[in-house]
Protein backbone atom coordinates (compact mmCIF):
# COMPACT_ATOMS: atom_id res chain seq x y z
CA UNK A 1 -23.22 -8.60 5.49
CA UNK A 2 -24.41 -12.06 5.28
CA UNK A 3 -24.13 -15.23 2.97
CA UNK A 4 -25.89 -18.51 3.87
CA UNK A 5 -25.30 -21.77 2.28
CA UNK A 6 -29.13 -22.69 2.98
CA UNK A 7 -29.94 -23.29 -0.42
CA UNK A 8 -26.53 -25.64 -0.79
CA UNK A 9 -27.50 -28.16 -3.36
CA UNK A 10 -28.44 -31.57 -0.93
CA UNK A 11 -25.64 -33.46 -2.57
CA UNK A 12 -22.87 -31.26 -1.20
CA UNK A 13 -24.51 -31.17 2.41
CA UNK A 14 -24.75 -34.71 2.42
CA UNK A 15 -21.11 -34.83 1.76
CA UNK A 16 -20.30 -32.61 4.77
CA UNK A 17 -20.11 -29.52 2.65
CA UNK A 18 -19.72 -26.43 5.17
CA UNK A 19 -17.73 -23.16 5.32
CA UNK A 20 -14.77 -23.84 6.49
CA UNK A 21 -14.42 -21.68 10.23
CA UNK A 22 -11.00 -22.57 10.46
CA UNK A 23 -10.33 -21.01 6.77
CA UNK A 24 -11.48 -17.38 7.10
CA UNK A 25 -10.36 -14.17 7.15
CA UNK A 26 -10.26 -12.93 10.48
CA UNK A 27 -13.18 -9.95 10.10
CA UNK A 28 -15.82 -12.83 9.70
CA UNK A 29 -18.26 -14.65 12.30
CA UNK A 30 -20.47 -17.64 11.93
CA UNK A 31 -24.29 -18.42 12.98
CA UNK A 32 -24.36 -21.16 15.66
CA UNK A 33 -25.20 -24.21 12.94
CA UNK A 34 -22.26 -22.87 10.68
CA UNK A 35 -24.48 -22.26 7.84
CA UNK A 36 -24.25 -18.39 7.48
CA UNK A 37 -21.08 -16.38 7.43
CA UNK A 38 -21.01 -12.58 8.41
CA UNK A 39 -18.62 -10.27 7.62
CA UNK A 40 -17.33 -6.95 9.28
CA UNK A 41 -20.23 -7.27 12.27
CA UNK A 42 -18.20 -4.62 14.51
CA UNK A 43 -21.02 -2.14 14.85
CA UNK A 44 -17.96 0.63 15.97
CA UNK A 45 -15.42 -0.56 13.56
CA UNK A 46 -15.10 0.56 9.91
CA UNK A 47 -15.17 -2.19 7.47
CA UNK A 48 -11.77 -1.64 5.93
CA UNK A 49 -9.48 -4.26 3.79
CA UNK A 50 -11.59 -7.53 2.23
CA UNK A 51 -12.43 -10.80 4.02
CA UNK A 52 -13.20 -14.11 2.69
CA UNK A 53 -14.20 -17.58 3.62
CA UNK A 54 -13.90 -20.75 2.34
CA UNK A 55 -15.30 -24.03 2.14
CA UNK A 56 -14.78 -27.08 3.86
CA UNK A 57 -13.76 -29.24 0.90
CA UNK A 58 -12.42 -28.58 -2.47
CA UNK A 59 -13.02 -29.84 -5.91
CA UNK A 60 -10.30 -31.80 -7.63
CA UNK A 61 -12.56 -33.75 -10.33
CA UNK A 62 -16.23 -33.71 -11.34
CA UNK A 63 -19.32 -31.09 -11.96
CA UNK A 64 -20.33 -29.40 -9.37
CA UNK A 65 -23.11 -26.74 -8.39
CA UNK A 66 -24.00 -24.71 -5.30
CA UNK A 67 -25.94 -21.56 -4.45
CA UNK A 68 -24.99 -18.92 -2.05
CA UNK A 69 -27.90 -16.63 -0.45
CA UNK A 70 -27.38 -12.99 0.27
CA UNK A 71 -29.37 -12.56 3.42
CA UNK A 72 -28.88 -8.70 3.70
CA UNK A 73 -29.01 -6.04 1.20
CA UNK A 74 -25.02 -5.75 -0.22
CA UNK A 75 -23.06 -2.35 -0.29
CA UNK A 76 -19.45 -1.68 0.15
CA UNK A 77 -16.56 -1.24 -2.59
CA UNK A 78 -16.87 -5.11 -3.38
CA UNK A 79 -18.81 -7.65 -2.50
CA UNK A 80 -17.93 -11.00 -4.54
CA UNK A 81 -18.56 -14.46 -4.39
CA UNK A 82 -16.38 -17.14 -6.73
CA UNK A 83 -14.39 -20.23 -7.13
CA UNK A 84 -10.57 -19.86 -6.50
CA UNK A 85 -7.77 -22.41 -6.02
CA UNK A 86 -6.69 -22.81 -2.44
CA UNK A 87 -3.97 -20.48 -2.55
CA UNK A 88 -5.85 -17.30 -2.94
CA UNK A 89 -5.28 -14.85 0.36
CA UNK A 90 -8.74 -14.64 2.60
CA UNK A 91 -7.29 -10.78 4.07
CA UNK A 92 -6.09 -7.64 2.57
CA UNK A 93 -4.31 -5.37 4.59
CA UNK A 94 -6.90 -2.66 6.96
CA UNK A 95 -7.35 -0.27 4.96
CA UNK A 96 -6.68 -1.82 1.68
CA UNK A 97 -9.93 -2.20 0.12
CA UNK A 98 -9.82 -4.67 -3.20
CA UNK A 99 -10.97 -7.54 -4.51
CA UNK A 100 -9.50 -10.73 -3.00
CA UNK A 101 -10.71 -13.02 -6.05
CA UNK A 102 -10.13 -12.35 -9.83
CA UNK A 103 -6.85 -10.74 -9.50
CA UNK A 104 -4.82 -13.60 -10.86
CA UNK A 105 -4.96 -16.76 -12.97
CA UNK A 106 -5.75 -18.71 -9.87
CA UNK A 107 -9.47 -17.09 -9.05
CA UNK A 108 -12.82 -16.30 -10.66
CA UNK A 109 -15.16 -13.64 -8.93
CA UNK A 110 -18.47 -12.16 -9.59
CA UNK A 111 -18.82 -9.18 -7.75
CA UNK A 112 -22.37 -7.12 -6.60
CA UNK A 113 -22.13 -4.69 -9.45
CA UNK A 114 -22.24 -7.51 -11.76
CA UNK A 115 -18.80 -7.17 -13.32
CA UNK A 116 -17.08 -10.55 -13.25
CA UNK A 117 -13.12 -10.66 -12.82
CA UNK A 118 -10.17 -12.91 -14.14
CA UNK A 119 -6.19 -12.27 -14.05
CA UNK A 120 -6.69 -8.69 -12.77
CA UNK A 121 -9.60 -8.26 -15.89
CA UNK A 122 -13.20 -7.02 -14.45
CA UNK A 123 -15.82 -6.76 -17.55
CA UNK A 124 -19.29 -6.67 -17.44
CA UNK A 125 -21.03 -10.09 -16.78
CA UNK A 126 -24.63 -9.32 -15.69
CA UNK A 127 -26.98 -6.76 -13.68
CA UNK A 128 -26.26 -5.98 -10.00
CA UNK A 129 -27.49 -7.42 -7.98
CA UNK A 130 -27.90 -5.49 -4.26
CA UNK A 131 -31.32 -7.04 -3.01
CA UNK A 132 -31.79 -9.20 0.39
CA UNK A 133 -32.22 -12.89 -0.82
CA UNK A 134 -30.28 -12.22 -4.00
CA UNK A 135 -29.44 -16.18 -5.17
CA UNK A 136 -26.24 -16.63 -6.71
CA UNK A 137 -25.71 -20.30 -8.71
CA UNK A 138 -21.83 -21.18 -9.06
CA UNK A 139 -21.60 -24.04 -11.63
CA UNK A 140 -18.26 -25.67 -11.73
CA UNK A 141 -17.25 -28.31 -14.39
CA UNK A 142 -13.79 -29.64 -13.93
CA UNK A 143 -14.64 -32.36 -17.02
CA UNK A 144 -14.58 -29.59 -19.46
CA UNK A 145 -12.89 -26.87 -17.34
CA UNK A 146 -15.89 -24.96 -17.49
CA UNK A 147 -16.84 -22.24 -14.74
CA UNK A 148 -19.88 -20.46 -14.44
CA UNK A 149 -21.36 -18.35 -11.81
């Protein structure tokens, strides 16, 4: 499973906007330029527990907006991509599958299946979305406290 920051809006790159390799979960690996993430690439191990990444820099003030690529078809129990506060744990436990972001006050996730979750509440947000090249936008307004993915 792959995500690429390729089609990171220009602003952010020019800011030094990257994932963050030192801020990972330890089932991920990273293309050479740092631009794509992969999770669970152990062709012999199972994919068990969650993983996560995050980015380089956080937001404190401002509007921002970014898009993540899906490179690869998605599968698994959850796939999600989201805006959480620092705090929010990048592992579960092996063999403790779950969602790492929407579980609490602190994170937002949109997962694969198109349910979004908040404080442990999944509903419905939009269609799945399991295709190669599947664009996700992530709009983030800290002005008006607005999220939107």
């Amino acid at each position: 499973m792959c995500i690429s920051n390729d089609q990171f809006h220009s602003e952010y790159l020019q800011a030094g906007w990257k994932w963050d390799q030192s801020n990972k979960s330890t089932h991920t690996t990273f293309s050479k330029s740092g631009d794509a993430v992969y999770f669970y690439t152990d062709p012999l191990g199972d994919a068990t527990g969650a993983a996560g990444v995050r980015g380089n820099r956080g937001f404190r003030h401002g509007e921002h907006y970014w898009e993540v690529v899906f490179t690869e078809a998605l599968h698994g129990k959850s796939f999600m991509i989201g805006i959480s506060t620092a705090g929010t744990s990048l592992n579960t436990d092996d063999c403790q599958s779950g969602n790492l972001m929407g579980t609490d006050n602190n994170s937002w996730g949109l997962c694969y299946k198109g349910t979004l979750s908040h404080r442990g509440v999944c509903r419905q947000y939009c269609d799945p979305f399991y295709d190669e090249n599947t664009v996700i936008g992530c709009h983030l307004d800290l002005y008006k406290g607005n999220k939107s993915i």
